[in-house]
N, C-alpha and C. Protein backbone atom coordinates (compact mmCIF):
# COMPACT_ATOMS: atom_id res chain seq x y z
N UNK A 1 0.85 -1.18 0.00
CA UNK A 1 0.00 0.00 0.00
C UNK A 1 0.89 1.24 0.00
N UNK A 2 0.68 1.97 -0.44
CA UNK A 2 1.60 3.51 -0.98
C UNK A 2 0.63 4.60 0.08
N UNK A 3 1.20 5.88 0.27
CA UNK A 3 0.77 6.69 0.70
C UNK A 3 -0.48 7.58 0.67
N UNK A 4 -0.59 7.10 -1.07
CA UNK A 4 -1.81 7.45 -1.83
C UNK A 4 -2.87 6.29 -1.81
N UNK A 5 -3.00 5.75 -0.20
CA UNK A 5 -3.78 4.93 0.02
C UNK A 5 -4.47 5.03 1.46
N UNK A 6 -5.14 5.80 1.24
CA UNK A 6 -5.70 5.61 2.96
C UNK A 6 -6.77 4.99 3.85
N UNK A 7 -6.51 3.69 4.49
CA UNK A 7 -7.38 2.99 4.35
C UNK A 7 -7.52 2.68 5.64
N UNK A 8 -8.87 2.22 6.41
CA UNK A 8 -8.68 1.79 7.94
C UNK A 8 -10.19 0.99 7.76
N UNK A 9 -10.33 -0.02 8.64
CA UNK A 9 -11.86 -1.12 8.80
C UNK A 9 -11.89 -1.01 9.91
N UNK A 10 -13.57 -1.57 10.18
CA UNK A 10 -14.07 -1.82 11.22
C UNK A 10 -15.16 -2.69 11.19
N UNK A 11 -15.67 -3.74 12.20
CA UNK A 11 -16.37 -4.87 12.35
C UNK A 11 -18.00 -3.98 12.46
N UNK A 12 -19.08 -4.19 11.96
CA UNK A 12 -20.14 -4.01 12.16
C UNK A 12 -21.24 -4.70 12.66
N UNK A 13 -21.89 -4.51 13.95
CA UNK A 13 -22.60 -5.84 13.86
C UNK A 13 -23.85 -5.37 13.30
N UNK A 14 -23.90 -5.38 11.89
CA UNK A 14 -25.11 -5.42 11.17
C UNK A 14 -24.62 -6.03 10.08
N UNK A 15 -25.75 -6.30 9.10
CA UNK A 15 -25.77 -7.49 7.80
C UNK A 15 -25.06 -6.15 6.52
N UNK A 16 -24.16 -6.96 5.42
CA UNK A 16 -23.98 -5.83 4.59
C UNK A 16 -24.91 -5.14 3.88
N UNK A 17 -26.09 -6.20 3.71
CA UNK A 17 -27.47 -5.39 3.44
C UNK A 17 -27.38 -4.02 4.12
N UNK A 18 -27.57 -4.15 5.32
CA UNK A 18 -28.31 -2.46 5.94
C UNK A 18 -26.80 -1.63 5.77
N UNK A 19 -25.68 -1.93 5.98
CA UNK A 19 -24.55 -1.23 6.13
C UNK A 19 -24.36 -0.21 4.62
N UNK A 20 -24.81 -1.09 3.12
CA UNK A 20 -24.99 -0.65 2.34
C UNK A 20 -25.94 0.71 2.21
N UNK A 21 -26.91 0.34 2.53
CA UNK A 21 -27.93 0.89 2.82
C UNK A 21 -28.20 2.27 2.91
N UNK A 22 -27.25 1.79 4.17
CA UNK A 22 -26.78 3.45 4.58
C UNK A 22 -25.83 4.89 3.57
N UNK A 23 -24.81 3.60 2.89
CA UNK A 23 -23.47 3.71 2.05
C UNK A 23 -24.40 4.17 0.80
N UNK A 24 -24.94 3.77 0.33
CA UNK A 24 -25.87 4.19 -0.91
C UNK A 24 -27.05 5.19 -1.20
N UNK A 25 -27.07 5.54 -0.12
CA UNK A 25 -28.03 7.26 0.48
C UNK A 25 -27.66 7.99 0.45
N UNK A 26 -26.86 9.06 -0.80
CA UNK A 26 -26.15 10.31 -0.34
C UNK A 26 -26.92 11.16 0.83
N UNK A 27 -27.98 11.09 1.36
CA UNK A 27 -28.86 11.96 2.05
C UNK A 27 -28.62 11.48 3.53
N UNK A 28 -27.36 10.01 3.43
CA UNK A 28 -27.75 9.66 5.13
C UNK A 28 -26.31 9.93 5.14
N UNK A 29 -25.06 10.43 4.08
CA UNK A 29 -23.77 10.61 3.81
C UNK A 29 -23.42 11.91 5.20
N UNK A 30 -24.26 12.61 5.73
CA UNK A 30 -23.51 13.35 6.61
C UNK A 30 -24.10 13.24 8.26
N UNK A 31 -25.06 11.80 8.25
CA UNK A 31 -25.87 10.97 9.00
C UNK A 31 -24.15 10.26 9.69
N UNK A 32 -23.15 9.79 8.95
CA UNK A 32 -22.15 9.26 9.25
C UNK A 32 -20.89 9.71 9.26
N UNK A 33 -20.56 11.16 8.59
CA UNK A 33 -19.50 11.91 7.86
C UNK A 33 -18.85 12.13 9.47
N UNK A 34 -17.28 12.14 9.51
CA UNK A 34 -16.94 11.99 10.69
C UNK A 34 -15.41 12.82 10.30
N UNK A 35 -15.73 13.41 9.34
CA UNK A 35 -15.13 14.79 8.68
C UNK A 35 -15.61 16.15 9.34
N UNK A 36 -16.74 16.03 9.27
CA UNK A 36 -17.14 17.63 9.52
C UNK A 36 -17.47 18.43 8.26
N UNK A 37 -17.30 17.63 7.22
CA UNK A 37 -17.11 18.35 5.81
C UNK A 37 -18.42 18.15 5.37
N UNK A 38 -19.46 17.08 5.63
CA UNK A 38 -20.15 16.96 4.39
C UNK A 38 -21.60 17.48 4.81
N UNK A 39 -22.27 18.27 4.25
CA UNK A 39 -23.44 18.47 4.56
C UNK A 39 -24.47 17.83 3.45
N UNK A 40 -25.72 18.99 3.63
CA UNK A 40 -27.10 18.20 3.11
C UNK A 40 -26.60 17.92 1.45
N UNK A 41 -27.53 16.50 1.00
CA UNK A 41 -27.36 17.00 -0.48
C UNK A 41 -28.30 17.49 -1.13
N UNK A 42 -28.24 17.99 -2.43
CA UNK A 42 -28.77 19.24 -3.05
C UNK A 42 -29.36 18.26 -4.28
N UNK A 43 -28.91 17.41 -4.76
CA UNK A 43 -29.46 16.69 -5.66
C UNK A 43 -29.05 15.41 -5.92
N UNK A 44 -30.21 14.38 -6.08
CA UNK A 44 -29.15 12.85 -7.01
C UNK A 44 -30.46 11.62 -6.02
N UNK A 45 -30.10 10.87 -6.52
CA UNK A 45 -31.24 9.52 -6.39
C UNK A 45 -31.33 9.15 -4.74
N UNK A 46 -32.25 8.73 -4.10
CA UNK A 46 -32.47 8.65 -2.88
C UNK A 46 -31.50 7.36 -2.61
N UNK A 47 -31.15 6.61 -3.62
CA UNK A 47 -30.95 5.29 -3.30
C UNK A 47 -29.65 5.11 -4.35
N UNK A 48 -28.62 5.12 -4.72
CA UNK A 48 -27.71 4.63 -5.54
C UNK A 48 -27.84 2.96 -6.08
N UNK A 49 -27.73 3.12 -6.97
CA UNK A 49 -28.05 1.47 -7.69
C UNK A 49 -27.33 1.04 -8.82
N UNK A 50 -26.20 2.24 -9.39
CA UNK A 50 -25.35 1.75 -10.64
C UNK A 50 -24.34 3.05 -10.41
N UNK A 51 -23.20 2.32 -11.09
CA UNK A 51 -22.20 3.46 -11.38
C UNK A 51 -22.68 3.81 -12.32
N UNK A 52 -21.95 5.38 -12.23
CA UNK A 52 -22.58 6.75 -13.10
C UNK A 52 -23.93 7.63 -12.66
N UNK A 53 -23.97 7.02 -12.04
CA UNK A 53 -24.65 7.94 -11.38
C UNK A 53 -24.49 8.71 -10.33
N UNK A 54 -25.40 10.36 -10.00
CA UNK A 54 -24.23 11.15 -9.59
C UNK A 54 -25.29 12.28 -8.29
N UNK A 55 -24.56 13.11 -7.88
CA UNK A 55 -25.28 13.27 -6.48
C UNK A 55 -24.31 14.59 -6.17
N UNK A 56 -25.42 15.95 -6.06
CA UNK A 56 -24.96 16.86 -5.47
C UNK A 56 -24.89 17.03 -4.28
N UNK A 57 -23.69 17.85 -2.82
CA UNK A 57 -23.55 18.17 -1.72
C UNK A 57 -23.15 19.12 -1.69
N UNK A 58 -24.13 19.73 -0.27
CA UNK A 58 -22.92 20.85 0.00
C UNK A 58 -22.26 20.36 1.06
N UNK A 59 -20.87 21.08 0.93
CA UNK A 59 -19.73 20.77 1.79
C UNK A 59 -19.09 22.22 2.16
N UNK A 60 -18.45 21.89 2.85
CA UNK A 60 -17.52 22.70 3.93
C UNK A 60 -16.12 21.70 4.21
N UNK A 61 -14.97 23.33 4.08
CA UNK A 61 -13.81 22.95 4.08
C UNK A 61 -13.05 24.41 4.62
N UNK A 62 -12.48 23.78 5.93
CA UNK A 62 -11.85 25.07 6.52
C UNK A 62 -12.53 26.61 6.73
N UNK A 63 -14.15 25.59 7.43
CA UNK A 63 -15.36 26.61 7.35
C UNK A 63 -15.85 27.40 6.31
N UNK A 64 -15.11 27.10 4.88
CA UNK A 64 -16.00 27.70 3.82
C UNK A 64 -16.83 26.78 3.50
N UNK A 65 -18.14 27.27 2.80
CA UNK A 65 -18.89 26.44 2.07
C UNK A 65 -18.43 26.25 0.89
N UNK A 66 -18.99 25.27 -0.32
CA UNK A 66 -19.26 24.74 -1.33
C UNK A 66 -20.30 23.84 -1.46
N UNK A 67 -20.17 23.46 -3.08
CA UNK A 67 -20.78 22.71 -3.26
C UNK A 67 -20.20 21.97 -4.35
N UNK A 68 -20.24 20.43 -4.12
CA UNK A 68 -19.67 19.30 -5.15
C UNK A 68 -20.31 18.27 -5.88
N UNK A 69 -20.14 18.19 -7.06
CA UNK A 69 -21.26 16.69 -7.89
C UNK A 69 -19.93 15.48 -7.25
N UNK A 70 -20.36 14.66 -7.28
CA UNK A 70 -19.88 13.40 -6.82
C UNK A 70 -20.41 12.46 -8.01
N UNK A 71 -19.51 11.25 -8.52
CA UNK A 71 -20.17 10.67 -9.81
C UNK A 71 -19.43 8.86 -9.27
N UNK A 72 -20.45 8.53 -9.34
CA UNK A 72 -19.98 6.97 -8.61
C UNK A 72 -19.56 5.76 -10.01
N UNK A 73 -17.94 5.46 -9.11
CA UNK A 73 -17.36 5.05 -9.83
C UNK A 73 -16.95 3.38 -9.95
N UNK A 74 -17.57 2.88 -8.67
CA UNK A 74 -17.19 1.50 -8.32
C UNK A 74 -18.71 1.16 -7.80
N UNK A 75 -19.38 0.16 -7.92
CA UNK A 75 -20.53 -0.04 -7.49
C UNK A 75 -20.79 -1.99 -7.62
N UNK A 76 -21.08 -2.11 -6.82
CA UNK A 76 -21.56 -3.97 -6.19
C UNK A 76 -22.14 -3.94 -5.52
N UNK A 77 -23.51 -4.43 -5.21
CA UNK A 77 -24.51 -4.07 -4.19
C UNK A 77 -24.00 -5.22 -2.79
N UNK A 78 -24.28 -3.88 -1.80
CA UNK A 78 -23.61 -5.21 -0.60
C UNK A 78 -22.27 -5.38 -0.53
N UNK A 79 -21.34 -5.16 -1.49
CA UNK A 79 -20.18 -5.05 -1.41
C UNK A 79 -19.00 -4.23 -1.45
N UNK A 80 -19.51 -3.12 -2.62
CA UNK A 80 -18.57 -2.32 -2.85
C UNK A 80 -19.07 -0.76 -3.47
N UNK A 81 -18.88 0.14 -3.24
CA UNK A 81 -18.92 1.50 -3.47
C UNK A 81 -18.02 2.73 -3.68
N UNK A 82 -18.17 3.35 -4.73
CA UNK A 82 -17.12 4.59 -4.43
C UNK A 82 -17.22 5.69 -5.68
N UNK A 83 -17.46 6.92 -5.10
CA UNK A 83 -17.61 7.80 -5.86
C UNK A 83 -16.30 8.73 -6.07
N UNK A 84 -16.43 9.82 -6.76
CA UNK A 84 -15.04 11.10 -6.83
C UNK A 84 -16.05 11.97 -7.26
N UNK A 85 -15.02 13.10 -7.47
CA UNK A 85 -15.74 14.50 -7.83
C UNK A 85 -14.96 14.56 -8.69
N UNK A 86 -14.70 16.11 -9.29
CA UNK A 86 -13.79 16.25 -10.44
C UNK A 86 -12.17 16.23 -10.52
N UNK A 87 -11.96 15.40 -9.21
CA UNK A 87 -10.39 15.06 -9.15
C UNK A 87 -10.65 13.57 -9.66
N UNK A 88 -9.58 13.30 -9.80
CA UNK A 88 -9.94 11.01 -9.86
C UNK A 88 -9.29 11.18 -8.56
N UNK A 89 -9.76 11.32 -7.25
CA UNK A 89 -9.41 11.04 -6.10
C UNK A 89 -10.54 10.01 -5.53
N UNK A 90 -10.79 9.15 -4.78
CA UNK A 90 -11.71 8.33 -5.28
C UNK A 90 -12.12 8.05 -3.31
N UNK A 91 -13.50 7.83 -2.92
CA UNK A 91 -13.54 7.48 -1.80
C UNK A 91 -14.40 6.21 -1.81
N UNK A 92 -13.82 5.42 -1.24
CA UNK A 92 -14.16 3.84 -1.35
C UNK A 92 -14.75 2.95 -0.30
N UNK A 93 -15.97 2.02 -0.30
CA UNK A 93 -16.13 1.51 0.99
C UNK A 93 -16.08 0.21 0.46
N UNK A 94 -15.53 -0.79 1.11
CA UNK A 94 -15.72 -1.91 0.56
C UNK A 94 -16.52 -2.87 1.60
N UNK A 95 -16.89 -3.64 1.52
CA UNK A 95 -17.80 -4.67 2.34
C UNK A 95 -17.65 -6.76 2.44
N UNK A 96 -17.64 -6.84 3.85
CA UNK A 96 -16.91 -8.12 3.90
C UNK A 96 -18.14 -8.92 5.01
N UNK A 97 -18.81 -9.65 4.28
CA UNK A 97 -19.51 -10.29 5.25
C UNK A 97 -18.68 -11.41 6.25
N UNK A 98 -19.33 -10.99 7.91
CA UNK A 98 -18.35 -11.92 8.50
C UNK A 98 -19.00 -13.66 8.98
N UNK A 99 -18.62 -14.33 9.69
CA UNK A 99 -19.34 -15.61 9.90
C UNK A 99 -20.33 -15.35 11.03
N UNK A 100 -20.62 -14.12 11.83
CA UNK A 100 -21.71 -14.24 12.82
C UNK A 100 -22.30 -13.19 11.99
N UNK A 101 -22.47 -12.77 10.75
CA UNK A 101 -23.72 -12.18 10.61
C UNK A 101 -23.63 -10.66 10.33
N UNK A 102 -22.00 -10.32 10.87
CA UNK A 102 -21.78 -8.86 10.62
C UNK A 102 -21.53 -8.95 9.62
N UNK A 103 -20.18 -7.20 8.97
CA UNK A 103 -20.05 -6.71 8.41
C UNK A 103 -18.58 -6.09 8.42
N UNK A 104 -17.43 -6.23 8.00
CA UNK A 104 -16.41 -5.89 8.01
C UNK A 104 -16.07 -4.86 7.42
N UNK A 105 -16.26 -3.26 6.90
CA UNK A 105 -16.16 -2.25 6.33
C UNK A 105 -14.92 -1.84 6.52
N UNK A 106 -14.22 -1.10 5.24
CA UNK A 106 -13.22 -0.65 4.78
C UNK A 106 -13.74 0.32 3.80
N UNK A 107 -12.96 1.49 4.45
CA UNK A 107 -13.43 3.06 3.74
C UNK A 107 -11.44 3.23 3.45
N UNK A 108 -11.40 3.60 1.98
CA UNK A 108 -10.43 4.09 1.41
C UNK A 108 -10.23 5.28 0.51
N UNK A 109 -9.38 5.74 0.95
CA UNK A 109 -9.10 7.31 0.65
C UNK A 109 -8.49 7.17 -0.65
N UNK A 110 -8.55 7.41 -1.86
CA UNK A 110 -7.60 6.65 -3.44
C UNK A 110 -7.47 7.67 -4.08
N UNK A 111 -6.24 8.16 -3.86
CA UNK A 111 -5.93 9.20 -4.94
C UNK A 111 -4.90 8.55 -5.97
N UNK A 112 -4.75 7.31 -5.98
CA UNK A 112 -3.33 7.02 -7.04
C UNK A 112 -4.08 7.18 -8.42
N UNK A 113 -4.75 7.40 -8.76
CA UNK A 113 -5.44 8.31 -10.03
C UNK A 113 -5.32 9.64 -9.95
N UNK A 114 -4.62 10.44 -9.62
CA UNK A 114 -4.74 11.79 -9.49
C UNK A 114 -3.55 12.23 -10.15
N UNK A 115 -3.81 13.47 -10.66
CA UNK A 115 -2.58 13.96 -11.45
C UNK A 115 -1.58 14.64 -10.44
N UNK A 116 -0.87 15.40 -11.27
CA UNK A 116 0.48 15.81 -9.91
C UNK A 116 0.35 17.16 -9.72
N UNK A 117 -0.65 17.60 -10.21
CA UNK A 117 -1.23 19.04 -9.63
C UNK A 117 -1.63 18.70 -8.37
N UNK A 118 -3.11 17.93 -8.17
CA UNK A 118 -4.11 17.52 -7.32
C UNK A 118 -3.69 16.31 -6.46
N UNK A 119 -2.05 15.80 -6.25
CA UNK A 119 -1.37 15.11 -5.95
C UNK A 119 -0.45 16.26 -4.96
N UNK A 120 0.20 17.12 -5.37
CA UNK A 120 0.82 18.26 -4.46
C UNK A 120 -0.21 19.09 -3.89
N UNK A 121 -0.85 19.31 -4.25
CA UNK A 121 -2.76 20.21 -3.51
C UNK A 121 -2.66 19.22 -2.81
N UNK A 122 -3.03 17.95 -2.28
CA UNK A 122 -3.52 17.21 -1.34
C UNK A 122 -2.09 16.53 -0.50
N UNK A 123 -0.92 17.17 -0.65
CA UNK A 123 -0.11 16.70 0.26
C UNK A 123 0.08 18.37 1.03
N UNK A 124 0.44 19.23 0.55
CA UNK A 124 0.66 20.57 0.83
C UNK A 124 -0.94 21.03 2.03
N UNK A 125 -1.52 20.59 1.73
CA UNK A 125 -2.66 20.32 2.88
C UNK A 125 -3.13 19.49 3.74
N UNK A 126 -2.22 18.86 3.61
CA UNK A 126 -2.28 17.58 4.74
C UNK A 126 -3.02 16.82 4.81
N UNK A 127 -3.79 16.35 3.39
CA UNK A 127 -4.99 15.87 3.38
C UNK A 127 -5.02 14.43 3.53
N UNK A 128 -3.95 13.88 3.53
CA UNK A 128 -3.89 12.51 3.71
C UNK A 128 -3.87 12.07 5.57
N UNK A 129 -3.34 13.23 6.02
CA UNK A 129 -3.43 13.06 7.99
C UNK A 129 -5.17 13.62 7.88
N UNK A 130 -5.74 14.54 7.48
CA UNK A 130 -7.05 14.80 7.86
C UNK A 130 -8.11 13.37 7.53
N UNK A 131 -7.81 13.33 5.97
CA UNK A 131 -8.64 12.07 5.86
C UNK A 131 -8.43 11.04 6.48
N UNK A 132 -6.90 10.01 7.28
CA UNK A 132 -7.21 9.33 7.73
C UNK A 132 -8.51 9.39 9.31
N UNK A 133 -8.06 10.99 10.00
CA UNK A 133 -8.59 10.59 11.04
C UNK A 133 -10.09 11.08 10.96
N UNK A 134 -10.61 11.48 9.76
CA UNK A 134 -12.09 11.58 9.18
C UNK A 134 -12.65 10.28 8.85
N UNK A 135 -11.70 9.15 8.40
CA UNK A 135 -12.05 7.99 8.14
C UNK A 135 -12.58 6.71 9.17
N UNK A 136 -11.25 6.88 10.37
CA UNK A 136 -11.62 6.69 11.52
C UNK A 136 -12.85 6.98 12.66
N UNK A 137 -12.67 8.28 12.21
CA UNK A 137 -14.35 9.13 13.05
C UNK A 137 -15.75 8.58 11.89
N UNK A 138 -15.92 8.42 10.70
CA UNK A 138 -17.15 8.38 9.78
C UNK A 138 -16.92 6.71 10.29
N UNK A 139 -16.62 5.62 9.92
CA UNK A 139 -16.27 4.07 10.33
C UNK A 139 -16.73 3.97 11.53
N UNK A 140 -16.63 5.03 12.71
CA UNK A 140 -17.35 4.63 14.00
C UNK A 140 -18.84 5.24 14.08
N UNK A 141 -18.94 6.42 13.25
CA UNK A 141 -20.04 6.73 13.11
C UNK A 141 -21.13 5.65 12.43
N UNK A 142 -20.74 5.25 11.19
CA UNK A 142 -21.07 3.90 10.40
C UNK A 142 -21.67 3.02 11.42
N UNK A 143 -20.76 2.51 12.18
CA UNK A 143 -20.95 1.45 13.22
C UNK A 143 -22.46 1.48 13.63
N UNK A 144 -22.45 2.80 14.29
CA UNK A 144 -23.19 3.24 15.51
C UNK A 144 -24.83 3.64 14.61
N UNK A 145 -24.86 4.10 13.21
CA UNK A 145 -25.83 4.00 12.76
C UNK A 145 -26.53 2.62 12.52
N UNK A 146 -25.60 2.19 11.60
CA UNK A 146 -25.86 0.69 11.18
C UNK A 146 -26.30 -0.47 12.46
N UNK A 147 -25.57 -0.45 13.30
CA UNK A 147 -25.85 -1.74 14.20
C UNK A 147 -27.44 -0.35 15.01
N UNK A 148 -27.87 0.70 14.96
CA UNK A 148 -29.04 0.93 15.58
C UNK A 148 -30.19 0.64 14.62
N UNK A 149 -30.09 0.61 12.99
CA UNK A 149 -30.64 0.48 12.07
C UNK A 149 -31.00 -1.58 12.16
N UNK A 150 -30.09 -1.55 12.08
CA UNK A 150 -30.68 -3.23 12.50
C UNK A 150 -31.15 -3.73 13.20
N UNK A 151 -31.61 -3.02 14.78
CA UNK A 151 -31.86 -3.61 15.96
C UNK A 151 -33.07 -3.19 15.62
């Protein structure tokens, strides 16, 4: 794994059904965001169901607002997800059913598609220390939705 990989899991005790669930709702995306960055979205399908398809937010970064299309680039129902915006920086969840019934989630940060503009932009900002410990905080958030969503 390279630097331009930022990746951390965590055990869920819910089915990858509902964990998805959640993962495929841009509208429940700041229900779990453990960034601080992502707010309401502004447009795109209640439910994600194919790559290419795409989903407006507003976001916040260093207390400014914006707003970003997101266009999903990896898609397996139950298993795998991941959208970008107009970088190929790529945010990834992957999904691992376990033998009692959970859910093993892995959220990855993927910029090794990125050019070397948007490659020095995201080191010169430290974006690889912010995202890991945004990844860490959204993964426990995840948890804590998902295993209340199942009970």
């Amino acid at each position: 794994m390279t630097d331009q990989l930022i990746s951390e899991s965590i055990t869920v005790d819910a089915p990858p059904a509902v964990v998805f669930g959640i993962l495929a709702d841009p509208r429940q995306h700041n229900r779990i965001d453990g960034s601080g960055s992502v707010g309401s979205v502004i447009s795109g399908p209640e439910r994600i169901t194919a790559k290419g398809q795409t989903f407006t937010v507003r976001m916040k970064l260093f207390h400014v607002p914006y707003v970003i299309m997101n266009r999903v680039v990896e898609y397996e129902a139950d298993r795998r997800i991941a959208w970008r915006h107009f970088t190929a920086n790529r945010w990834r969840y992957e999904l691992e059913p376990t033998a009692d019934g959970g859910t093993t989630v892995t959220e990855t940060f993927d910029t090794t598609r990125a050019n070397t503009l948007t490659d020095a932009v995201v080191r010169r900002a430290k974006f690889y220390e912010r995202n890991r410990e945004g990844i860490v905080a959204t993964l426990e958030r995840l948890k804590k939705a998902a295993e209340a969503d199942a009970a």
